[in-house]
Protein backbone atom coordinates (compact mmCIF):
# COMPACT_ATOMS: atom_id res chain seq x y z
CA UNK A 1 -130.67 -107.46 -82.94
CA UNK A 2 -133.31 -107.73 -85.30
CA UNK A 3 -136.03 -109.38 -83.10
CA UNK A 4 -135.12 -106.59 -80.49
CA UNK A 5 -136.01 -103.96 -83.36
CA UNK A 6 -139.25 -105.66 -83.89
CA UNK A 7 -140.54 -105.79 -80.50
CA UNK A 8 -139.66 -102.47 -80.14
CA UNK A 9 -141.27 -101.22 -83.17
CA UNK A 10 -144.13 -103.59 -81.98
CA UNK A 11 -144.34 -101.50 -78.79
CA UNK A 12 -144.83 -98.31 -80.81
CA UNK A 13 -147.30 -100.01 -83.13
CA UNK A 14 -149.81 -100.54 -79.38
CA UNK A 15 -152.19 -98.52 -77.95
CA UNK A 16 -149.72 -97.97 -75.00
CA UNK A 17 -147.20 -96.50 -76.91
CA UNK A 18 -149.12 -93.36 -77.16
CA UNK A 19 -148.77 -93.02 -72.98
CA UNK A 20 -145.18 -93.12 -73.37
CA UNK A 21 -145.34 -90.67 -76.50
CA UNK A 22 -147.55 -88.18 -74.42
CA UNK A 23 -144.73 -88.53 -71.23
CA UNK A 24 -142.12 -87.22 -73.68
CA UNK A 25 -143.80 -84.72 -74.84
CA UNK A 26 -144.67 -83.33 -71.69
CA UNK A 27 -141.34 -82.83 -70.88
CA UNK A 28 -140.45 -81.45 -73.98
CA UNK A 29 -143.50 -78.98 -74.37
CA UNK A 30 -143.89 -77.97 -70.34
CA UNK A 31 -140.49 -79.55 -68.44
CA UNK A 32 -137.93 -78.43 -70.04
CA UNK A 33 -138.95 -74.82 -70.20
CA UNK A 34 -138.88 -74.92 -66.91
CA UNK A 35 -135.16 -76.41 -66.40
CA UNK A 36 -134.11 -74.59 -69.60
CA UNK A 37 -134.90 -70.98 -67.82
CA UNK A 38 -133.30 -72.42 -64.15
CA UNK A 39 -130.07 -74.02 -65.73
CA UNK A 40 -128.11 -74.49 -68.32
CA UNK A 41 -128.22 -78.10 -68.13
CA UNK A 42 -131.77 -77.79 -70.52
CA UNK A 43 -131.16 -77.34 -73.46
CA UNK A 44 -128.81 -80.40 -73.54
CA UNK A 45 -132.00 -82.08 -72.02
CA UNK A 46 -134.02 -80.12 -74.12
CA UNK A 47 -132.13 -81.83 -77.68
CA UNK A 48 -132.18 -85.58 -76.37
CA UNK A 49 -135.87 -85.38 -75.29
CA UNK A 50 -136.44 -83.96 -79.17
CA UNK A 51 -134.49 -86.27 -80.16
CA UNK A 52 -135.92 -89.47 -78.73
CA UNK A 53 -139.23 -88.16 -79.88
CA UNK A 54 -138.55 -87.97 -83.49
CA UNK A 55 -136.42 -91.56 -82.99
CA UNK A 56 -139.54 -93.53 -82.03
CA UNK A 57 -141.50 -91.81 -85.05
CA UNK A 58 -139.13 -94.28 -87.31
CA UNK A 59 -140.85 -97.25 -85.75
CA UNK A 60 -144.48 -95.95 -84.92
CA UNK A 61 -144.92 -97.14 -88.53
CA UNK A 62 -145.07 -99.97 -91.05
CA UNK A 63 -145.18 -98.05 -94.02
CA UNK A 64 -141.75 -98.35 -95.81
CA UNK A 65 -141.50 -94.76 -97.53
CA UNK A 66 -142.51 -93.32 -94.27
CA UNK A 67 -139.98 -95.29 -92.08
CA UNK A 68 -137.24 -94.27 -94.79
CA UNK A 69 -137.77 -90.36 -94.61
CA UNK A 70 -138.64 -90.01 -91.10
CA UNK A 71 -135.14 -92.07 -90.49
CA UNK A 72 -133.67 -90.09 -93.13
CA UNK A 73 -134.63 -87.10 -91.55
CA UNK A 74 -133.56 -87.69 -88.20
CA UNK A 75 -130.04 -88.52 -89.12
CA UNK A 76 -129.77 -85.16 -90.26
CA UNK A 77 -131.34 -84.02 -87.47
CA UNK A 78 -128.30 -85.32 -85.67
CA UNK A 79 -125.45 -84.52 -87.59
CA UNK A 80 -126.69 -80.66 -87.79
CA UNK A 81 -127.13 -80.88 -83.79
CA UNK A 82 -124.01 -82.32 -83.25
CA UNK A 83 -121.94 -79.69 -85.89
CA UNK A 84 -123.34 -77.32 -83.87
CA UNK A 85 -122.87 -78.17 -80.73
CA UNK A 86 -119.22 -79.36 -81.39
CA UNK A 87 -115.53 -77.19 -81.53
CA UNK A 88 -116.16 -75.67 -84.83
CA UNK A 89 -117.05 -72.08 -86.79
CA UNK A 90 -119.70 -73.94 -88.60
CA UNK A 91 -123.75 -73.95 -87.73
CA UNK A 92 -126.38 -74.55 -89.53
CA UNK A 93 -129.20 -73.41 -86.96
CA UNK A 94 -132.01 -72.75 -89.56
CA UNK A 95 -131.33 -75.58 -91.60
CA UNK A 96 -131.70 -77.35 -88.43
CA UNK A 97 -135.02 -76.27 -87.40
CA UNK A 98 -136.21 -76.54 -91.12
CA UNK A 99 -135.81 -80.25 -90.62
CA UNK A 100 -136.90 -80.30 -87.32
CA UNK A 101 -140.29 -79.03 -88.22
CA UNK A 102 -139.97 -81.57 -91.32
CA UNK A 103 -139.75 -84.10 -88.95
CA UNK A 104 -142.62 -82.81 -86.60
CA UNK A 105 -144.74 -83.13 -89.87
CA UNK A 106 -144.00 -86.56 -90.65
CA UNK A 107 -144.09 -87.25 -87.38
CA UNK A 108 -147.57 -85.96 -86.95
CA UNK A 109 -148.90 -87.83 -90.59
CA UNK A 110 -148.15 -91.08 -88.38
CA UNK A 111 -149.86 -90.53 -85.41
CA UNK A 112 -152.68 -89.65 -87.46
CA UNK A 113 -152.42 -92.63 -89.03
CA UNK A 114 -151.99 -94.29 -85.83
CA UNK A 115 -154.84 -92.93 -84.21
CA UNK A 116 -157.28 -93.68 -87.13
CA UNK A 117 -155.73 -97.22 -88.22
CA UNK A 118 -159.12 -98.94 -87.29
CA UNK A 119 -162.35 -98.05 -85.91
CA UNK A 120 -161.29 -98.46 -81.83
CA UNK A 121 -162.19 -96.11 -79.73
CA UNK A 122 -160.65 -95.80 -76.73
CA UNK A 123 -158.54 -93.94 -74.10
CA UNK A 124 -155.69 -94.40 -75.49
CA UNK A 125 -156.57 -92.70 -78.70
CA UNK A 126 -157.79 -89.90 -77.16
CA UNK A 127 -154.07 -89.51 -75.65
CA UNK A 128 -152.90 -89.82 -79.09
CA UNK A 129 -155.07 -86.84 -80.47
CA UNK A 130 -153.81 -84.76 -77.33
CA UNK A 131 -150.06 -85.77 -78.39
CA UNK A 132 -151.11 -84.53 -82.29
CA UNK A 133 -152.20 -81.30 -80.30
CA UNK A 134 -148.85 -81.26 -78.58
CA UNK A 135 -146.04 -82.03 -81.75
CA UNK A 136 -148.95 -78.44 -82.93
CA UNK A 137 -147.08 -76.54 -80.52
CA UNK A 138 -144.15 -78.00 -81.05
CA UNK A 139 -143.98 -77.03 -85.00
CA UNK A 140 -145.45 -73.86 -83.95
CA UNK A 141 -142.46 -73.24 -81.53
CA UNK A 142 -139.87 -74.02 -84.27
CA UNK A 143 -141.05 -72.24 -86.98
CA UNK A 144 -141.04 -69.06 -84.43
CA UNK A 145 -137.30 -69.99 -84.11
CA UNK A 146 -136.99 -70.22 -87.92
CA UNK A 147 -138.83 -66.60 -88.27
CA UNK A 148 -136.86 -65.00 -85.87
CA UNK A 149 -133.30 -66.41 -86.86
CA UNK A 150 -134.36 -65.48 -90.17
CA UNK A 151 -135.36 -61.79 -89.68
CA UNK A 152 -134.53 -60.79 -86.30
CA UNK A 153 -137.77 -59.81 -85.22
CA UNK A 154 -140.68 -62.43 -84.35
CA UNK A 155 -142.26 -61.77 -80.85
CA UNK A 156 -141.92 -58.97 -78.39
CA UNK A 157 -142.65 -58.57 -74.93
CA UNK A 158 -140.78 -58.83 -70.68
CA UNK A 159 -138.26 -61.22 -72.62
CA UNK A 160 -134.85 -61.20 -74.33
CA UNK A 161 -134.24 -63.16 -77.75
CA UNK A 162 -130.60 -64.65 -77.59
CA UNK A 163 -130.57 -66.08 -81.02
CA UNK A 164 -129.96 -69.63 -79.50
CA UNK A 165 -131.80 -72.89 -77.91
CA UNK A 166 -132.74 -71.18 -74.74
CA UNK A 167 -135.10 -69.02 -76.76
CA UNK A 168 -137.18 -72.10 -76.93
CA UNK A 169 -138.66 -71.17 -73.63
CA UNK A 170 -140.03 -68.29 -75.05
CA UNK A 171 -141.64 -69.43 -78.66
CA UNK A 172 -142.97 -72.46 -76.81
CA UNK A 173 -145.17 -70.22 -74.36
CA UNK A 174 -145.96 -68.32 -77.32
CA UNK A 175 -146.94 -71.12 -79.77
CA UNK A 176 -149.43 -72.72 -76.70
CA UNK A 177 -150.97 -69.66 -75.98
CA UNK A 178 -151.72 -68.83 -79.63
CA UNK A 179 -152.79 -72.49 -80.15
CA UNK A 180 -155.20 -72.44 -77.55
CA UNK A 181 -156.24 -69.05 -78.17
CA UNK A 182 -155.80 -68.06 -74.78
CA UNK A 183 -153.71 -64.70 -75.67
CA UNK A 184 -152.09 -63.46 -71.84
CA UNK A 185 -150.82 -60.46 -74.08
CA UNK A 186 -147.61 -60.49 -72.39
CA UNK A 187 -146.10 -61.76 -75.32
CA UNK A 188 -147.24 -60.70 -78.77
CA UNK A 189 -146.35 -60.73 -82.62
CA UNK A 190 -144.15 -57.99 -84.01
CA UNK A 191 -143.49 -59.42 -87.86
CA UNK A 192 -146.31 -60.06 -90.19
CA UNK A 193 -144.54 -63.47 -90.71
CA UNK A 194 -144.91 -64.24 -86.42
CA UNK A 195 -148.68 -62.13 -86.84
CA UNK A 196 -149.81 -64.90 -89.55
CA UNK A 197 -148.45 -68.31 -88.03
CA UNK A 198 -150.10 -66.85 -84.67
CA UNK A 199 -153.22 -66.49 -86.09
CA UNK A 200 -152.66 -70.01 -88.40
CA UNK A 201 -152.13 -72.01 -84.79
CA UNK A 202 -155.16 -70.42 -83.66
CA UNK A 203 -157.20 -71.48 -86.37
CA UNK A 204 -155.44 -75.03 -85.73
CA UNK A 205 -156.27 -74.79 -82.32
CA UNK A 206 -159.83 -73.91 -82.80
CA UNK A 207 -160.45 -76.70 -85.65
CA UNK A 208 -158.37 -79.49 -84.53
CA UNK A 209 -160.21 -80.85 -81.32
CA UNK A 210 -163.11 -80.87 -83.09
CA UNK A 211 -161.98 -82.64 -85.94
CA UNK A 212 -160.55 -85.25 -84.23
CA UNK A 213 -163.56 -85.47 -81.74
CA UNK A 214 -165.78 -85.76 -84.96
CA UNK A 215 -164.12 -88.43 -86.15
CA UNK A 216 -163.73 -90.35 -82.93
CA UNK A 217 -167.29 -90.33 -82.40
CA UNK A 218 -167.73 -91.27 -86.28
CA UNK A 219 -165.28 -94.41 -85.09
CA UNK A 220 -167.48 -94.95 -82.38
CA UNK A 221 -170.83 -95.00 -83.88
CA UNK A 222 -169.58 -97.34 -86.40
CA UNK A 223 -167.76 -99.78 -84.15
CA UNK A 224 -171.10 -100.10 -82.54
CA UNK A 225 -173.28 -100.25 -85.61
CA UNK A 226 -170.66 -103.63 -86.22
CA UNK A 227 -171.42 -105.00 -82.86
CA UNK A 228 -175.42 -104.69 -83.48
């Protein structure tokens, strides 16, 4: 059991693993919408996608502390999804997107860290800086849940807000387009809370690529300085 846990966590430690990451989080980001607004089948697809996501984050890293409170996290993660989804009165819906975005963030920290750990350059890395972009919209998406559960009023627009998972499909659109600035207008801000984290992923979306394209060139210059 323990050799299978280190070649798996060896597998997430590779290059490659960032393929597989960027898979997952296609379906999460752009499939499952899709399904989620078609059938009700999605959002149970929806949750173990999100799920397996945050799972390989425990092993995508070596560091101890970071291994303990993304693991932490995600058990959490599971035993809020699960109350919630089981034959009980009891939810705890923004608790549970409070340390899904928690999650995201640590998640995130070690991809970074991933993605910088030496001065390669590569294809592969440049997968891993579009799956940073990604778990963006991702945290965006949740913390529109959060807003709205919270207040009852985040985004506006040809949609209805149920209060539930298969809002998703809506605050995922929303968080893309404001992250890549593209604004449709179909769907826009209503709360000062949704106005500012709309404006926040825009800025992210503006500053990130070329931060990370920055650096990667700054990787790549060096790497061949060392070759010279």
């Amino acid at each position: 059991m323990k050799k299978a846990l280190e070649k798996f966590q060896t597998f997430w430690l590779e290059d490659l693993s960032f393929v597989v990451l960027l898979l997952m989080l296609f379906l999460v980001v752009f499939i499952t919408p899709v399904i989620m607004d078609n059938s009700k089948e999605g959002i149970l697809l929806y949750n173990t996608i999100l799920l397996s996501v945050f799972f390989s984050g425990i092993f995508s890293t070596r560091n101890k502390w970071m291994m303990l409170i993304s693991g932490s996290l995600f058990m959490i993660h599971c035993i809020l999804r699960l109350v919630r989804f089981s034959d009980n009165p009891f939810s705890f819906y923004v608790l549970e997107n409070v340390i899904a975005i928690l999650n995201t963030i640590v998640f995130i920290t070690i991809n970074v860290r991933l993605l910088f750990r030496d001065d390669s350059v590569n294809m592969y890395r440049i997968i891993g800086g579009v799956n940073v972009y990604l778990l963006l919209a991702l945290m965006g998406a949740l913390a529109f849940e959060i807003i709205n559960a919270v207040t009852g009023v985040s985004i506006a627009g040809p949609i209805t807000l149920t209060g539930s998972d298969q809002d998703y499909v809506h605050f995922i659109y929303f968080s893309l387009v404001s992250l890549t600035t593209v604004g449709f207008g179909d769907i826009h801000p209503v709360s000062v809370e949704t106005k500012m984290l709309s404006v926040f992923l825009s800025m992210l979306g503006i500053l990130f690529p070329a931060v990370i394209i920055a650096k990667l060139v700054g990787l790549s210059a060096n790497s061949s300085k060392k070759i010279d």
